[in-house]
C-alpha atoms as a PDB file:
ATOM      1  CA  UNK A   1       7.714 -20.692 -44.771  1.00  0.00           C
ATOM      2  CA  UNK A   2      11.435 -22.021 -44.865  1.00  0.00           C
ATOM      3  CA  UNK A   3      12.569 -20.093 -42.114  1.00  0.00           C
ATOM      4  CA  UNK A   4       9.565 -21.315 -39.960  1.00  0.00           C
ATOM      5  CA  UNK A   5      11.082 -24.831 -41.025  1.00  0.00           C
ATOM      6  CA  UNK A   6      14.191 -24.360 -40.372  1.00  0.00           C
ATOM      7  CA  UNK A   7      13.208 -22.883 -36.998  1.00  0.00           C
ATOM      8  CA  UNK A   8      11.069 -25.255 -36.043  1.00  0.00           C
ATOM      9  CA  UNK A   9      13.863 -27.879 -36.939  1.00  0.00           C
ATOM     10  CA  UNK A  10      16.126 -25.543 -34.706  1.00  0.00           C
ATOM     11  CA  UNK A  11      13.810 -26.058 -31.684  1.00  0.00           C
ATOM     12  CA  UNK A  12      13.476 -29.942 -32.266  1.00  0.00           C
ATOM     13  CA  UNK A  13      16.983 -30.689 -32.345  1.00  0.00           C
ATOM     14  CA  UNK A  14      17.631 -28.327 -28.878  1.00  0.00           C
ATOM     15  CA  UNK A  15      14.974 -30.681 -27.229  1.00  0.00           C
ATOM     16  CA  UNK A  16      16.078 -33.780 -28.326  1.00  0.00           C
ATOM     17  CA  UNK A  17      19.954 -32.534 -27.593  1.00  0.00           C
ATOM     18  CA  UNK A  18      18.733 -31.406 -24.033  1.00  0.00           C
ATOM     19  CA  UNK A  19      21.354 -31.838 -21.566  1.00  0.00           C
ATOM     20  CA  UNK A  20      23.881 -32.845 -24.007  1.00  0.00           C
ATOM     21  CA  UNK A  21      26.434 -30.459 -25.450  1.00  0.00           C
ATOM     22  CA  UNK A  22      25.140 -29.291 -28.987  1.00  0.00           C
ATOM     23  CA  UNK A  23      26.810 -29.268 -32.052  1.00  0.00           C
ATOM     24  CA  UNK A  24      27.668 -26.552 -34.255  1.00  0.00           C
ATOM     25  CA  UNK A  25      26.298 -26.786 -38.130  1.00  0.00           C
ATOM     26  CA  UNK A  26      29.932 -26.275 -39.151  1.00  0.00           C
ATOM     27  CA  UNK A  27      33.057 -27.875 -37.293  1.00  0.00           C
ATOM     28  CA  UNK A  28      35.524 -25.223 -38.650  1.00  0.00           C
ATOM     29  CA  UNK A  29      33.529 -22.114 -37.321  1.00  0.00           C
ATOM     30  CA  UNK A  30      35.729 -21.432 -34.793  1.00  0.00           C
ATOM     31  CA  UNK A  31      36.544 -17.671 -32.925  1.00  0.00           C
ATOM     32  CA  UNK A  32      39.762 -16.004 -34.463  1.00  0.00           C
ATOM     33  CA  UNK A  33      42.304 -16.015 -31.530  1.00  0.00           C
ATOM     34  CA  UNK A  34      42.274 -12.286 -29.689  1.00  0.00           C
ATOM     35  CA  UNK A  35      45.281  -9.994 -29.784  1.00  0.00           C
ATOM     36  CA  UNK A  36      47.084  -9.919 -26.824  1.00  0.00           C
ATOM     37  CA  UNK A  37      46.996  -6.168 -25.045  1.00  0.00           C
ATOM     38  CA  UNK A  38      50.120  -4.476 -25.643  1.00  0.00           C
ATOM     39  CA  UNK A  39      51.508  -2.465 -22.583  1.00  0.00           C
ATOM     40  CA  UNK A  40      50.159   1.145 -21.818  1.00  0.00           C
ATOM     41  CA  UNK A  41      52.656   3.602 -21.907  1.00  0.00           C
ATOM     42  CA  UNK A  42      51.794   6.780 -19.929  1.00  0.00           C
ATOM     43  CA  UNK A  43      52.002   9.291 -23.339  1.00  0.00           C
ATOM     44  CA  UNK A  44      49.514   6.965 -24.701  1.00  0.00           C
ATOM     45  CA  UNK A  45      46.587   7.553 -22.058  1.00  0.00           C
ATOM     46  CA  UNK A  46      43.756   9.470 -24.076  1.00  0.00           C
ATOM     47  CA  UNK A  47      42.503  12.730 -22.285  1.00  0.00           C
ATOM     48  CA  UNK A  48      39.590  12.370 -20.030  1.00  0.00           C
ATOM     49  CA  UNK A  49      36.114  13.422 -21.696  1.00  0.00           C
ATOM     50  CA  UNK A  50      35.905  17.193 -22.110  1.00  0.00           C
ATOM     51  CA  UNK A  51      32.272  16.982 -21.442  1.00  0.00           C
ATOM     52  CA  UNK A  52      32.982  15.186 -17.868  1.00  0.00           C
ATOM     53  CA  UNK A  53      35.041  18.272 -16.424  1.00  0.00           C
ATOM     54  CA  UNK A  54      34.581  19.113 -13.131  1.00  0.00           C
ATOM     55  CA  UNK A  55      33.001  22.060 -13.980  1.00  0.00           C
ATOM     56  CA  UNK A  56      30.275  20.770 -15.368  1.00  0.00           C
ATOM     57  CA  UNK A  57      28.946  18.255 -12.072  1.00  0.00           C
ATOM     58  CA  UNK A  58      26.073  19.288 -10.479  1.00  0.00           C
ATOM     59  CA  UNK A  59      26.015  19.583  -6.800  1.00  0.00           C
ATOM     60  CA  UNK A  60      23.110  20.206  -5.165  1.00  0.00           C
ATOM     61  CA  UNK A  61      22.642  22.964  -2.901  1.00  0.00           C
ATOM     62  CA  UNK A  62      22.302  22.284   1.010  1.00  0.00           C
ATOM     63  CA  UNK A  63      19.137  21.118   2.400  1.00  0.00           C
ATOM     64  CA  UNK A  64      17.702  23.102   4.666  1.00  0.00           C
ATOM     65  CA  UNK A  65      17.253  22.044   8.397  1.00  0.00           C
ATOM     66  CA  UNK A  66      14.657  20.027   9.116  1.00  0.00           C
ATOM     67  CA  UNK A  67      12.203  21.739  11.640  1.00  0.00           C
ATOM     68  CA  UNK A  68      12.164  21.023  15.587  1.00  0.00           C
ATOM     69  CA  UNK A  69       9.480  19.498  17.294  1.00  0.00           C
ATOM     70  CA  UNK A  70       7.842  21.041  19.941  1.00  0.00           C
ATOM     71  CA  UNK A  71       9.108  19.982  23.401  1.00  0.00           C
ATOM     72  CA  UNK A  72       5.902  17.548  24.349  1.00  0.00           C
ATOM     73  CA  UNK A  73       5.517  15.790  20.759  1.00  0.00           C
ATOM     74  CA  UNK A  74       9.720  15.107  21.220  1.00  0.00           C
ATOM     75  CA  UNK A  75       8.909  13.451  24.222  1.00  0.00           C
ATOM     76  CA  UNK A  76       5.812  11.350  22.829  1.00  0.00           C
ATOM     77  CA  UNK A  77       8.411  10.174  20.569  1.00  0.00           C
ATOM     78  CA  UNK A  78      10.972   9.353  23.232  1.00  0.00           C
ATOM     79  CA  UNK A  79       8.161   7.669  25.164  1.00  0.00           C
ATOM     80  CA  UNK A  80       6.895   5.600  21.783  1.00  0.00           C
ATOM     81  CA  UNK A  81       9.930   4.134  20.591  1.00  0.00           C
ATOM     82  CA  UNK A  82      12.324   4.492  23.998  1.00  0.00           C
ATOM     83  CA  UNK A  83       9.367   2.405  26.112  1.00  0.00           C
ATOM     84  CA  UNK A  84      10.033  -0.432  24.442  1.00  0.00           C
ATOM     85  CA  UNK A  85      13.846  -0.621  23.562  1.00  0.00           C
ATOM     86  CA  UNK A  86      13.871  -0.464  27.547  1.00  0.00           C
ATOM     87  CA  UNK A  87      11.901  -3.090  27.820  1.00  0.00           C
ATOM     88  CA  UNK A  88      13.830  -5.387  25.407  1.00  0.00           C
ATOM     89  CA  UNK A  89      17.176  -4.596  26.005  1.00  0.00           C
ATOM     90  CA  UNK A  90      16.608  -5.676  29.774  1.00  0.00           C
ATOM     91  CA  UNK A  91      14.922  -8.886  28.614  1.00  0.00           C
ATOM     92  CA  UNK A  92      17.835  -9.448  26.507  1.00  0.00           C
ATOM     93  CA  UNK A  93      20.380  -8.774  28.988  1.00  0.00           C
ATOM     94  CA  UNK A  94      18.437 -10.531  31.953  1.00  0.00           C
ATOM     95  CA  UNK A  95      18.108  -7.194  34.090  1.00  0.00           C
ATOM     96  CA  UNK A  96      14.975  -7.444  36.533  1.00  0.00           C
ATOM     97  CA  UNK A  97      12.953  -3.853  36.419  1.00  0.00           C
ATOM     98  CA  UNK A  98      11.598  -3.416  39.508  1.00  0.00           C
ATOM     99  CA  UNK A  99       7.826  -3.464  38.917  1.00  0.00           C
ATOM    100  CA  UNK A 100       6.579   0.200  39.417  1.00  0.00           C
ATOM    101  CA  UNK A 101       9.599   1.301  36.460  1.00  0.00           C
ATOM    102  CA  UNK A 102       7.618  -1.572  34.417  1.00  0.00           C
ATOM    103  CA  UNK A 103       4.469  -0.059  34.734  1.00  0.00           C
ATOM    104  CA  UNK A 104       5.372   3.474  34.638  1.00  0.00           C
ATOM    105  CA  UNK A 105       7.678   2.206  30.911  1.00  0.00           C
ATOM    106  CA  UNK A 106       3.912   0.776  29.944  1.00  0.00           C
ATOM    107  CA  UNK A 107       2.094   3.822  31.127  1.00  0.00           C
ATOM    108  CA  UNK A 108       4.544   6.435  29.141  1.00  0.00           C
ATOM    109  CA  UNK A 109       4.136   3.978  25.995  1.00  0.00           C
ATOM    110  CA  UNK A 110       0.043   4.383  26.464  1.00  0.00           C
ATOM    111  CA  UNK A 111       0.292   7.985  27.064  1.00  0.00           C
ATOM    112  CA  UNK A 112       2.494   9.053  23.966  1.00  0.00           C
ATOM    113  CA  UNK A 113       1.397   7.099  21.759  1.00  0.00           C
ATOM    114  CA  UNK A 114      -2.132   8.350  22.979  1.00  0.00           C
ATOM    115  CA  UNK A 115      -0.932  11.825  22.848  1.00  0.00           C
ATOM    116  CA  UNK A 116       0.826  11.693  19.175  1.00  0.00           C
ATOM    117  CA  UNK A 117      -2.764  10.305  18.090  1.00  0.00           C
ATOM    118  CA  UNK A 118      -4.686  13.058  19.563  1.00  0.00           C
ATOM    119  CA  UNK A 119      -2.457  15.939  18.179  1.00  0.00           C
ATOM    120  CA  UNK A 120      -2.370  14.475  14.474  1.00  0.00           C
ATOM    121  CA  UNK A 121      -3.624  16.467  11.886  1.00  0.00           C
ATOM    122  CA  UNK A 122      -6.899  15.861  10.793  1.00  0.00           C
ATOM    123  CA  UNK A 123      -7.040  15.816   7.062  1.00  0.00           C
ATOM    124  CA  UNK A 124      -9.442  19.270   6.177  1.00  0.00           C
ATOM    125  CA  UNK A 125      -8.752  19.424   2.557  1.00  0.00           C
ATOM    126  CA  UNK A 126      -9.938  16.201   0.806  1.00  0.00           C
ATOM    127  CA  UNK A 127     -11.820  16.333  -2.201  1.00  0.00           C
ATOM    128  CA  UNK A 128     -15.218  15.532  -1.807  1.00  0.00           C
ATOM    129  CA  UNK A 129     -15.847  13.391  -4.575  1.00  0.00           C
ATOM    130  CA  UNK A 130     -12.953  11.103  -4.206  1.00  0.00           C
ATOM    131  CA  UNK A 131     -14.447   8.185  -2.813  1.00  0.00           C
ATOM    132  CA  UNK A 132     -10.694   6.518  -2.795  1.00  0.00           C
ATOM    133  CA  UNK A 133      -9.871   3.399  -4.342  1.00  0.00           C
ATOM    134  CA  UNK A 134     -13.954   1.633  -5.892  1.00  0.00           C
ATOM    135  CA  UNK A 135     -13.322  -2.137  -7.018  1.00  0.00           C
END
């Protein structure tokens, strides 16, 4: 029970000292002064870790390359992200497309992004009792 006194008496005296600079129970508690570093001589440098050779590292192994897309999902791609970065850079930089390239920019997004949609895999092996995420 004293140490829930003393603690409590701890707490009251940081809230009524709030803001001001507290003061220690004893005034001649102070840190012993540090050592100063001496100089490192070269002979004195202690080995490096024999357990942090370089033998010991692991490196991992290569990864493999990743696989190519086919020639007409590349160009989806190209069509999906390059469509638009057209678009913007020349609004950025002021540059008046003529309006058929505008369209056909427009059209290419449509159709890739159209075509990536329609060639996405369709998801055959779900388990047909999980019903997903039930609040």
């Amino acid at each position: 029970m004293s140490t829930e006194r003393s603690e409590d008496e701890a707490w009251r005296s940081i809230v009524d000292n709030y803001g001001d600079r507290a003061e220690l129970d004893e005034p001649g508690n102070q840190p012993e002064p540090r050592p100063e570093p001496q100089p490192v001589s070269a002979a004195a440098t202690p080995d490096p870790d024999p357990l942090d050779g370089p033998e010991e590292r692991f490196v991992p192994p290569v990864p493999p390359r990743a696989p190519r897309l086919p020639l007409p999902r590349r160009l989806a791609w190209c069509a999906v992200l390059g469509s638009p970065l057209v678009l913007v850079v020349a609004l950025l930089v002021s540059f008046a497309i003529p309006e058929l390239v505008g369209y056909g920019l427009v059209a290419a997004f449509v159709g890739g992004f159209g075509y990536l949609v329609a060639t996405m895999e369709r998801a055959a092996s779900r388990d047909p009792w999980d019903d997903g995420a039930q609040l």
